[in-house]
Protein backbone atom coordinates (compact mmCIF):
# COMPACT_ATOMS: atom_id res chain seq x y z
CA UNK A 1 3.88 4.76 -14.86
CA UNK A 2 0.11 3.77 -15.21
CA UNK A 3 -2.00 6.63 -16.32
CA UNK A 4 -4.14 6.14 -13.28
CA UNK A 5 -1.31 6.43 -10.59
CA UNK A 6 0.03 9.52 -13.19
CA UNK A 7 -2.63 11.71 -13.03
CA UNK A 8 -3.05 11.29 -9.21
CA UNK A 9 -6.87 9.29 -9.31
CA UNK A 10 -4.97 6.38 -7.04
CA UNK A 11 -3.62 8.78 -4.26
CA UNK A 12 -7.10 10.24 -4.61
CA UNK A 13 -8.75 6.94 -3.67
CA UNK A 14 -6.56 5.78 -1.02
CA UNK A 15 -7.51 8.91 0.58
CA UNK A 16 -11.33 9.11 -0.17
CA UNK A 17 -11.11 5.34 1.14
CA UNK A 18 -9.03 5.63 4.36
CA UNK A 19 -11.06 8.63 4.94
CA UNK A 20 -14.12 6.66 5.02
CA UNK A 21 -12.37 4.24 7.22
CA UNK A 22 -11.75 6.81 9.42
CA UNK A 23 -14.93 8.56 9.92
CA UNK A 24 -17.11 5.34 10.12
CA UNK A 25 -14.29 4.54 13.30
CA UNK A 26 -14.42 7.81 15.22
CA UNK A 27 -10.75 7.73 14.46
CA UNK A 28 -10.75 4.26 16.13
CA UNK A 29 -8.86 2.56 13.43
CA UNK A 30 -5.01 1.50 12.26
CA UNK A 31 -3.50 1.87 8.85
CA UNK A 32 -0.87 -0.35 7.19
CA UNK A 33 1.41 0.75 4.15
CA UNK A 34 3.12 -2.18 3.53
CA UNK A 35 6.13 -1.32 1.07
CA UNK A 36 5.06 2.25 1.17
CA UNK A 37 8.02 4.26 -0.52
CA UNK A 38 7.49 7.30 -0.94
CA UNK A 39 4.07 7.54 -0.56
CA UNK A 40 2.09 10.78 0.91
CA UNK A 41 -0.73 9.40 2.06
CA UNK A 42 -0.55 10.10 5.70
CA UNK A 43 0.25 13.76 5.03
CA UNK A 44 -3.11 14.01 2.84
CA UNK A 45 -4.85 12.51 5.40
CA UNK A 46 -2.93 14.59 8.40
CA UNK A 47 -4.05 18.09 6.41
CA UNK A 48 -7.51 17.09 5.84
CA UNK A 49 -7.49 16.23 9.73
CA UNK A 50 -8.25 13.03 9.49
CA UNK A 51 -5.63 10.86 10.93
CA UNK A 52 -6.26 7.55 12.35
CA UNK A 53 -5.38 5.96 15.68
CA UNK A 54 -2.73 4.72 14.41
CA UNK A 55 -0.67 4.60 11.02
CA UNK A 56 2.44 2.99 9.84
CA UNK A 57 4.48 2.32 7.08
CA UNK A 58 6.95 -0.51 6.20
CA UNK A 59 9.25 -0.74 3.81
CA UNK A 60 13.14 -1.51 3.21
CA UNK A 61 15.01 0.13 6.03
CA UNK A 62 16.81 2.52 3.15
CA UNK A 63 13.93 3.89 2.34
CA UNK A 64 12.78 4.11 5.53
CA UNK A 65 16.04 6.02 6.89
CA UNK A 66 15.61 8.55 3.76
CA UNK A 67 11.97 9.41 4.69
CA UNK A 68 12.43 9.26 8.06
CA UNK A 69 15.57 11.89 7.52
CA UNK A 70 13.28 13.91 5.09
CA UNK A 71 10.58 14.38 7.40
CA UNK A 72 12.60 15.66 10.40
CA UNK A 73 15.20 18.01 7.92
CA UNK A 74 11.74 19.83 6.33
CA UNK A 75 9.95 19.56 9.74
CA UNK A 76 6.96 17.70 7.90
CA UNK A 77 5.79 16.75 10.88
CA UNK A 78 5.04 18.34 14.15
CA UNK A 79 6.02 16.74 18.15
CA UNK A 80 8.91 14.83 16.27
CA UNK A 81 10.11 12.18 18.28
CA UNK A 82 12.50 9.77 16.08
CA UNK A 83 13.91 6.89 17.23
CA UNK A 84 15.64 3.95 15.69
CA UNK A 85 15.82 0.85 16.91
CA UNK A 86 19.60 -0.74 17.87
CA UNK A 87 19.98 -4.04 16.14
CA UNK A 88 23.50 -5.21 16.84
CA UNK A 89 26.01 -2.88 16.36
CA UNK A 90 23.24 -0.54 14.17
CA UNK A 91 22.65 2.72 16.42
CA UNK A 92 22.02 5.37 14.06
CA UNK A 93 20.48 8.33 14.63
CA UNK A 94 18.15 10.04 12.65
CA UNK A 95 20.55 13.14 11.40
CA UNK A 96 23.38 10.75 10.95
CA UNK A 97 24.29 10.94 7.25
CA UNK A 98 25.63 7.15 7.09
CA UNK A 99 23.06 5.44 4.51
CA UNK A 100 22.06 2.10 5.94
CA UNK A 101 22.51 -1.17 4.04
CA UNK A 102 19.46 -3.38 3.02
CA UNK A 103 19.88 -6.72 4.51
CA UNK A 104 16.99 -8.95 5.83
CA UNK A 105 17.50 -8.27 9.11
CA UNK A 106 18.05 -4.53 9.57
CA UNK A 107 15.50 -3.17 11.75
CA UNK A 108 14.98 0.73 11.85
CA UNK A 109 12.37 2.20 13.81
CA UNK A 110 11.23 5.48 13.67
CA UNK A 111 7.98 7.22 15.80
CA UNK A 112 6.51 10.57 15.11
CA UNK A 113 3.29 12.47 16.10
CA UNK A 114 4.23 11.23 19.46
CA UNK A 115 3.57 8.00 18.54
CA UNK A 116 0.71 8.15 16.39
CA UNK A 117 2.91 7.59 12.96
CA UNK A 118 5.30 4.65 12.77
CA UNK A 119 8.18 3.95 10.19
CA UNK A 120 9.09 0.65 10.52
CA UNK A 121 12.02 -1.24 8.11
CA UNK A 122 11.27 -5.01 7.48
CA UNK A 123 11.59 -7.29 4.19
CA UNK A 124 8.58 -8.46 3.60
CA UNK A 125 9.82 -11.48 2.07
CA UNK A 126 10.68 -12.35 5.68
CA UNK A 127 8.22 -14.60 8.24
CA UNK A 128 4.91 -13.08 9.10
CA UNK A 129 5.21 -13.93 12.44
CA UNK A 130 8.49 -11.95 12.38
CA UNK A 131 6.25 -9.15 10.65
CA UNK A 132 3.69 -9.61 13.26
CA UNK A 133 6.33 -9.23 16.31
CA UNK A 134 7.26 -6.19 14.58
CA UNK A 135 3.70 -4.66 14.26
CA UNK A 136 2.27 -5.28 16.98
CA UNK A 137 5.45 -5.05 20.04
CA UNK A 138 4.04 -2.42 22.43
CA UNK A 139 7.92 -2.21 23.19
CA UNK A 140 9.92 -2.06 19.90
CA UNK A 141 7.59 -2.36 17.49
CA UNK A 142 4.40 0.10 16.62
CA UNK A 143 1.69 -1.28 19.04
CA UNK A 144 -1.20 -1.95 16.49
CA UNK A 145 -3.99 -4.11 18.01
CA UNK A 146 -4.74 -7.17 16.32
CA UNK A 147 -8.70 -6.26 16.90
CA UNK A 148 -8.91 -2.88 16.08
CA UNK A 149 -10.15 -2.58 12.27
CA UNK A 150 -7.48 -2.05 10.05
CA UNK A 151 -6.85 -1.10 6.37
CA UNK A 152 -3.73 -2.66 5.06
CA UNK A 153 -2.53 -0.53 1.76
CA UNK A 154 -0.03 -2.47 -0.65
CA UNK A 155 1.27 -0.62 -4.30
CA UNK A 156 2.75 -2.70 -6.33
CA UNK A 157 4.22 -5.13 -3.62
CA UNK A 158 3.25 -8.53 -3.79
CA UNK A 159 4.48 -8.93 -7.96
CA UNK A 160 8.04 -8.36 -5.92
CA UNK A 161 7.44 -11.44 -4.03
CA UNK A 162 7.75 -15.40 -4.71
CA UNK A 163 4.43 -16.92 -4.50
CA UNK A 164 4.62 -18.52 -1.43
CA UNK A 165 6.02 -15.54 -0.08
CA UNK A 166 2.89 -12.89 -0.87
CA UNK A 167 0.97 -16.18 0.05
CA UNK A 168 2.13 -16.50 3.81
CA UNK A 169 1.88 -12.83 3.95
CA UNK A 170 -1.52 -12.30 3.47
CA UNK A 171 -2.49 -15.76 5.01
CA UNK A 172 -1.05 -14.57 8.17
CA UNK A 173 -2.60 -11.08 7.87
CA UNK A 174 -5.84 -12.64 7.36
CA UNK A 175 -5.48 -14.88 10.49
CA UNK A 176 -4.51 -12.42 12.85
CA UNK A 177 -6.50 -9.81 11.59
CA UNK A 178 -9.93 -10.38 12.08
CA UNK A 179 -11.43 -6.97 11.14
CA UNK A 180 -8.99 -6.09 8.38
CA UNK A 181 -9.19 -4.94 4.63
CA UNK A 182 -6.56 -5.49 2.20
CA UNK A 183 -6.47 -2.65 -0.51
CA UNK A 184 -3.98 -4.30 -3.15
CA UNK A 185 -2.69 -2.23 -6.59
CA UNK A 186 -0.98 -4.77 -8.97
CA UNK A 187 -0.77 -5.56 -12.94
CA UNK A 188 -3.21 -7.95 -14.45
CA UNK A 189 -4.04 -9.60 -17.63
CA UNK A 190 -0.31 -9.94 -18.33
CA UNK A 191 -0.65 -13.53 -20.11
CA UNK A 192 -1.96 -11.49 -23.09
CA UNK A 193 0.50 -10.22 -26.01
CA UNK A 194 0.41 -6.84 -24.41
CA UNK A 195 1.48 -8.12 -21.06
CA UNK A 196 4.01 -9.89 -22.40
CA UNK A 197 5.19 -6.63 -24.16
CA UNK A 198 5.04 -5.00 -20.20
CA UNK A 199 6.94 -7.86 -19.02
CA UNK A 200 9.72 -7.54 -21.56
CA UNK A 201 10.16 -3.95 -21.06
CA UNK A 202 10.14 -4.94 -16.99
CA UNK A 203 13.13 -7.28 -17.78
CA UNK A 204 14.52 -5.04 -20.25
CA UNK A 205 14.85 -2.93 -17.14
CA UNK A 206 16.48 -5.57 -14.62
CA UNK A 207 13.41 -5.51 -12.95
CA UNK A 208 12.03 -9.24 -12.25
CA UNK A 209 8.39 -9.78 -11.44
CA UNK A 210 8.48 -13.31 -9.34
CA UNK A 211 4.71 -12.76 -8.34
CA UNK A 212 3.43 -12.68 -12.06
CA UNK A 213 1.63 -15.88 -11.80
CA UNK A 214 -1.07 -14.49 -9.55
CA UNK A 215 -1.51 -11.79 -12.46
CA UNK A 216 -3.36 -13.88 -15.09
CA UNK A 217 -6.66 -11.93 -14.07
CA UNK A 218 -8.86 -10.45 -12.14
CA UNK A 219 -9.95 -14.44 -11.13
CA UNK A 220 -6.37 -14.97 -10.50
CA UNK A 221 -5.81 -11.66 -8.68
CA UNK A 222 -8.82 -12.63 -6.21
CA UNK A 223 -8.49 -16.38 -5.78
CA UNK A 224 -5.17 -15.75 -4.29
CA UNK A 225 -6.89 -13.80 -1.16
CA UNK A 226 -9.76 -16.53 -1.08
CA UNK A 227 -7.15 -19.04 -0.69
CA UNK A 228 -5.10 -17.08 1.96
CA UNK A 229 -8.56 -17.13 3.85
CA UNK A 230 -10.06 -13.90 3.29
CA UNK A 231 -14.09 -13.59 3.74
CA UNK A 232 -14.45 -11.44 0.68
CA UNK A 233 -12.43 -10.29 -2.46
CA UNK A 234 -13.50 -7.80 -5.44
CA UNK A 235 -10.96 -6.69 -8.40
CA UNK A 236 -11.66 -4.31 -11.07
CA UNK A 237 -9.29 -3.35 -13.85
CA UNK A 238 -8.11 0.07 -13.88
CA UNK A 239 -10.24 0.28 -17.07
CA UNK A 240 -13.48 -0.41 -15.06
CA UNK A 241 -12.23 2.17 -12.06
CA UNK A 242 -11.63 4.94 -14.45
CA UNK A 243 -14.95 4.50 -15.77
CA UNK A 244 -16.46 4.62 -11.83
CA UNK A 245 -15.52 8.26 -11.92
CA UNK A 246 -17.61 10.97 -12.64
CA UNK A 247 -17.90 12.18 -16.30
CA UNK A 248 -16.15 15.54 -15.08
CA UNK A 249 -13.36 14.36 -13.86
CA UNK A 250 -13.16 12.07 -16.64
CA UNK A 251 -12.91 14.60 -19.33
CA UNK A 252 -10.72 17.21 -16.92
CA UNK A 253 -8.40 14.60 -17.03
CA UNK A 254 -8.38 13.45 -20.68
CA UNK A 255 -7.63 17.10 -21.85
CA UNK A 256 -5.19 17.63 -19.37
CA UNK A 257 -3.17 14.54 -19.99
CA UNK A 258 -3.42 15.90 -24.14
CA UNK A 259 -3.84 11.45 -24.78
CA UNK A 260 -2.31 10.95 -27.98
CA UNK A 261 -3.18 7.21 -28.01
CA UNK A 262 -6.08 6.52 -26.51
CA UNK A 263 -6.35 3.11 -27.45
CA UNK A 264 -2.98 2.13 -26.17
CA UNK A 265 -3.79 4.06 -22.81
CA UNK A 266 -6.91 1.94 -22.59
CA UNK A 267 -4.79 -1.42 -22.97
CA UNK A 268 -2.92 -0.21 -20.24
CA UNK A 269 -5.71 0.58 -18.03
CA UNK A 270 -6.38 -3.15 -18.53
CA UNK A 271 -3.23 -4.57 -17.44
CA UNK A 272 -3.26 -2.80 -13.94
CA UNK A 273 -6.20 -3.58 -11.36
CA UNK A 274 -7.29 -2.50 -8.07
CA UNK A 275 -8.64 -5.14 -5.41
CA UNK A 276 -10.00 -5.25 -2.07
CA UNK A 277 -10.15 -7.99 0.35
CA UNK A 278 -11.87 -8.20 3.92
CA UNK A 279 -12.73 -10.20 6.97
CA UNK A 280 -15.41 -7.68 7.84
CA UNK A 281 -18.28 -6.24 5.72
CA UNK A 282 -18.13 -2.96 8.21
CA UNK A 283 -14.29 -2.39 7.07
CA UNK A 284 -14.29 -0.77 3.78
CA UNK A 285 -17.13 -2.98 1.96
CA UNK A 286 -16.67 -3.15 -1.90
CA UNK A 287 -20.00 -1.09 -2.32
CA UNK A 288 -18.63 2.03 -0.43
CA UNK A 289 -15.02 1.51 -2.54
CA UNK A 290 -17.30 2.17 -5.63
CA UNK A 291 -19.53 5.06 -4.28
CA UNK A 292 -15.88 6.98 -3.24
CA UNK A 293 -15.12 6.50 -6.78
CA UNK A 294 -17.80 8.30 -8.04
CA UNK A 295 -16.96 10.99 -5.95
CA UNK A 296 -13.44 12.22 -6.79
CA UNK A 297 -12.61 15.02 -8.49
């Protein structure tokens, strides 16, 4: 796992990030975890009391089931109202035990916080007009507005998708979302000998990276959102991120982690990169990404 992502400094910035999103709103704002997992982020931001208008998270409707299970079984979340969608002759409830099988067109739909917090299933590698019907339904999808400003989050996604599929995905997110940011987490550099090292060890693991060639670099990583008709995109390495942060942290950090290798750590930090795209300089601008780095502890 990259050291950054370790040692919690991502989770930190999604949250110093969305929280800036959210204040410079009034609230008046929608979030999108696309492939979200397990991800915390909307628990961070619900205990710090700063939730958004709206917030919701898709992913493979497995994962959404488990987390959507978790949150009601350990009462994570208060006003619980669940329900999935019926697709077919899929009905499940949310305490049924039966796991649900990942096909392209299983669609689970779960609403909490009386209806502030959406868990949605969808394959991303589907039609982003299909993804689109899905987000913004008011009747079985989550409701977002197409002109409300919106931060779209994405960990680690896109490398999972052909080309042309991360392409058509972002295109289409760009079209229809005129006051949108893309906050994108991804490897780069891997056309060096020490990416190709990562990508062996990937493989080693069964684990294919079909979205690699938008990976060469930073140039690469960027051009890709330029081309899918975004206004603005800015990449750093995970190198140049880590050394945003304040010398404090920096140093809490090192002597926590007990770095045997610096060096090697350091190559690593190279080969991951955080970027952010956006229609609309008022939607988390590239300047204010930098200034919340220099603020986490």
């Amino acid at each position: 796992m990259p050291f950054l992502v370790d040692t919690g400094k991502t989770s930190s910035l999604l949250l110093k990030d969305t929280n800036d999103l959210i204040q410079s709103t009034g609230g008046a704002c929608q979030i999108v975890n696309l492939g979200a997992g397990s991800d915390t982020l909307y628990f961070a931001l619900k205990d710090a009391q700063e939730t958004p208008e709206l917030y919701v998270e898709v992913d493979l409707a497995s994962n959404i089931q488990q987390k959507a299970m978790t949150i009601q079984r350990r009462r994570l979340l208060e006003s619980t109202n669940a329900s999935p969608l019926k697709d077919g002759n899929l009905n499940l409830t949310i305490n049924q035990k039966t796991s649900v099988v990942d096909t392209p067109h299983t669609n689970l739909h779960y609403v909490f916080e009386t209806g502030r917090f959406h868990l949605l299933s969808f394959d991303l590698r589907r039609s982003v007009q299909e993804l689109l019907d899905v987000l913004c339904s008011t009747v079985n999808g989550a409701g977002c507005s197409k002109s409300c400003p919106t931060l779209f989050l994405a960990e680690c996604v896109l490398v999972y998708m052909s080309p042309e599929a991360s392409c058509q995905l972002i295109k289409g997110l760009s079209v229809n979302f005129p006051r949108a940011s893309f906050l994108h987490y991804e490897q780069v550099n891997m056309s060096d000998s020490f990416g190709s090292i990562m990508i062996k060890n990937f493989r080693a693991r069964s684990c294919e990276l079909p979205g690699l060639n938008a990976c060469h670099s930073l140039a690469t990583q960027e051009e890709r959102f330029f081309k899918a008709g975004w206004k603005k995109a800015k990449g750093w390495t995970i190198n140049q991120v880590y050394k945003m942060l304040p010398s404090s942290t920096r140093y809490r950090v090192e002597h926590l982690e007990l770095l045997d290798d610096l060096e090697v750590t350091m190559q690593l930090f190279d080969h991951y990169c955080i970027l952010l795209a956006t229609n609309d300089e008022i939607i988390c601008p590239d300047e204010q990404l930098k200034e919340s780095l220099a603020t986490i502890e």
